[in-house]
Protein backbone atom coordinates (compact mmCIF):
# COMPACT_ATOMS: atom_id res chain seq x y z
CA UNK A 1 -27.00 47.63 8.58
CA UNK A 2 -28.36 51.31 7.90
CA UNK A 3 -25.69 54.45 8.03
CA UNK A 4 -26.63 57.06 10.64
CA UNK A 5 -24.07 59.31 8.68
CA UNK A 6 -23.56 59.36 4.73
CA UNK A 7 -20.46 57.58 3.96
CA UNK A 8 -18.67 61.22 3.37
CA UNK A 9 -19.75 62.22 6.75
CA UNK A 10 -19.52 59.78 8.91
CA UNK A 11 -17.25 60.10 11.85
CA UNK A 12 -16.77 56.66 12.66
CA UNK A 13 -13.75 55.37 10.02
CA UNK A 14 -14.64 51.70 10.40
CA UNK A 15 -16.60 51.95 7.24
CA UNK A 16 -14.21 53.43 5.34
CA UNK A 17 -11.29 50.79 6.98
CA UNK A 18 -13.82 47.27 5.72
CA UNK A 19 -14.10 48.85 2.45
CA UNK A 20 -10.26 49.46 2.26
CA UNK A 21 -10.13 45.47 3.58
CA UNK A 22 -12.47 44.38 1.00
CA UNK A 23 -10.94 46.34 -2.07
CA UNK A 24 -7.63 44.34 -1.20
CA UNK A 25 -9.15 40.94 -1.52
CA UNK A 26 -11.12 41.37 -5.15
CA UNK A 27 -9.09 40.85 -8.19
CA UNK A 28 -9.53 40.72 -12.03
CA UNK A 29 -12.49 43.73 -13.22
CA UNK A 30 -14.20 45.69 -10.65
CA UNK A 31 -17.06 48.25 -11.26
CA UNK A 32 -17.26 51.31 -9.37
CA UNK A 33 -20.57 53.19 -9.88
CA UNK A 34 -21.71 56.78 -9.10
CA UNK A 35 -23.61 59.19 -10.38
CA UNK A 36 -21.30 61.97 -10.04
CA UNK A 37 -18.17 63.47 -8.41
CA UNK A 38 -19.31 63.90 -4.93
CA UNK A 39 -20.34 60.18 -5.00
CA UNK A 40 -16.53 58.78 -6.11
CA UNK A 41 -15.24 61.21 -3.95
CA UNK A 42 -16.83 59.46 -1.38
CA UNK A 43 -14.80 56.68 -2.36
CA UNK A 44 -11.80 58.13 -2.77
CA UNK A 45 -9.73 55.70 -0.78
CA UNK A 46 -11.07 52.80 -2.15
CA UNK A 47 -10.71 53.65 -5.23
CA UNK A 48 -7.28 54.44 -4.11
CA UNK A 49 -6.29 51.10 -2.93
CA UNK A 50 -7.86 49.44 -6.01
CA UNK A 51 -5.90 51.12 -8.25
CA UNK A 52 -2.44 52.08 -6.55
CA UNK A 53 -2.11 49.43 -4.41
CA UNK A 54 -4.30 46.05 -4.88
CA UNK A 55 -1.66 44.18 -7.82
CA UNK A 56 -4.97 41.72 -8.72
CA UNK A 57 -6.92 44.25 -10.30
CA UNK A 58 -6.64 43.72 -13.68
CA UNK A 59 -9.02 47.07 -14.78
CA UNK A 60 -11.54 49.63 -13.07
CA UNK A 61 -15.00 50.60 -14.54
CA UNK A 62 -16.11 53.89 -13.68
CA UNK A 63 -20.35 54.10 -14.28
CA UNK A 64 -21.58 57.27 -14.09
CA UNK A 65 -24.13 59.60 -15.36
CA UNK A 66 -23.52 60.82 -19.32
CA UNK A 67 -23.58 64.49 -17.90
CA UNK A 68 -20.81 64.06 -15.33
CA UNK A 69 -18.28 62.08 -17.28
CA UNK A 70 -16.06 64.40 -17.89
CA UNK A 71 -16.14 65.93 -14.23
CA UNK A 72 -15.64 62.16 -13.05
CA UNK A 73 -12.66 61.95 -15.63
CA UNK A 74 -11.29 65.23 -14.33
CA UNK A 75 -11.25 64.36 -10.34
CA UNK A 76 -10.01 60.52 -11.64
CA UNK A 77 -7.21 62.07 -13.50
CA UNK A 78 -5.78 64.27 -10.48
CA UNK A 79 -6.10 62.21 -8.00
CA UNK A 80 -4.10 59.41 -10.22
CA UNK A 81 -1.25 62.10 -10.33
CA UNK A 82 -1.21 62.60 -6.49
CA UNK A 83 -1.04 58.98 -5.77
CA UNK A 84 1.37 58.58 -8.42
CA UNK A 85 3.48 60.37 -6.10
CA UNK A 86 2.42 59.78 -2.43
CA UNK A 87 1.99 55.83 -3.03
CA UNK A 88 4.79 53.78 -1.17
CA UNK A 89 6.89 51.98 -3.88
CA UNK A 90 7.05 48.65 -1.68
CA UNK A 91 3.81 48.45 -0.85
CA UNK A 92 1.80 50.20 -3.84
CA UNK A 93 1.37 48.67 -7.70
CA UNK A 94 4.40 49.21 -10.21
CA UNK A 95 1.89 50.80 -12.54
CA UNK A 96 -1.79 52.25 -11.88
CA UNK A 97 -4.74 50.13 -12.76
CA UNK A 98 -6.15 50.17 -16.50
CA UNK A 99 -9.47 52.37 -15.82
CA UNK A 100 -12.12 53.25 -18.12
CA UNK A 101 -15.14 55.34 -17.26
CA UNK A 102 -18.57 54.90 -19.31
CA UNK A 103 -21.78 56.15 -18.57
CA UNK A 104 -24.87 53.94 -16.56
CA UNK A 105 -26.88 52.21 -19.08
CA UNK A 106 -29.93 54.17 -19.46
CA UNK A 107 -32.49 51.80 -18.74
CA UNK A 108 -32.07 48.59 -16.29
CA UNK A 109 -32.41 45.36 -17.56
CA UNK A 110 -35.37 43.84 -16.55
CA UNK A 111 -35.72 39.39 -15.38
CA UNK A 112 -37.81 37.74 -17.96
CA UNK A 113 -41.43 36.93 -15.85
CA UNK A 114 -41.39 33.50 -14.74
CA UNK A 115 -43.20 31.02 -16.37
CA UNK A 116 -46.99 29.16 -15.00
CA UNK A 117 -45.19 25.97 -15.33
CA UNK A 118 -42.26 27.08 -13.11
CA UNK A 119 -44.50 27.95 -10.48
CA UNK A 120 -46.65 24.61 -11.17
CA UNK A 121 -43.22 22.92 -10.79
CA UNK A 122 -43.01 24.20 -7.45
CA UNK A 123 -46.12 23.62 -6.27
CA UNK A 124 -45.86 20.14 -7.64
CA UNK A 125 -42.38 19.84 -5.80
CA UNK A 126 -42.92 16.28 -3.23
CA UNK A 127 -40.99 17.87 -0.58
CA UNK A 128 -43.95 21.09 -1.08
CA UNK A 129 -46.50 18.82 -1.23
CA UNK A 130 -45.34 16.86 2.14
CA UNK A 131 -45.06 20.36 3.95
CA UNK A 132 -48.60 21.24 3.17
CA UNK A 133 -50.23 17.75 4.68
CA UNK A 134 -48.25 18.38 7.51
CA UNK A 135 -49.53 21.59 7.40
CA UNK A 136 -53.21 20.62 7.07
CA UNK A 137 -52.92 18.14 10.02
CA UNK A 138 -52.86 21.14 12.20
């Protein structure tokens, strides 16, 4: 499904609800990436309900870009303080999640080129070999 709208400007709040949904059902480490303030702002609430409120979330990983860190860590840190005190003790976390915020690795990591006798494997594969007599019947 394409976005008409960015995800900061869209006027429809079902995305923003499914991603709220979502955050509450993952548990243990989560990665957030974005390249820089505007991006996690976007995700302000779900980053919000990750860390104030979902009690399975064990620690946050903030990716970013190595020139924006610090902003990242600046907008991270205040909006920690406002939940901090706007988050409902009964329903929100006793503590805020463990976060940590590191910069995208610089280069992606690349899948190793499969091998000639993986794809002679597959050729070679009886249920392949059935499909192309069947195939050749036509």
């Amino acid at each position: 499904m394409d976005e008409i709208y960015s995800s900061a400007n869209n006027p429809s709040p079902l995305f923003d609800i499914m991603q709220q949904v979502f955050a509450m059902q993952l548990q243990g480490t989560v990665t957030v990436w974005g390249e820089d303030r505007s991006e996690m702002s976007s995700l302000r609430n779900t980053i919000k309900v990750l860390m104030a409120y979902n009690s399975k979330i064990t620690k946050v990983t903030f990716y970013t870009s190595p020139s924006n860190i610090d902003n990242v860590r600046e907008w991270l840190e205040r909006n920690i303080l406002q939940w901090t005190a706007t988050v409902c003790p009964e329903q929100g976390r006793d503590y805020i999640a463990e976060y940590e915020i590191t910069e995208m690795p610089s280069l992606p990591q690349k899948r190793s080129v499969a091998t000639e006798t993986d794809h002679e494997d597959f050729v070679d594969n009886p249920f392949r070999r059935y499909e192309m007599e069947w195939m050749s019947k036509l």
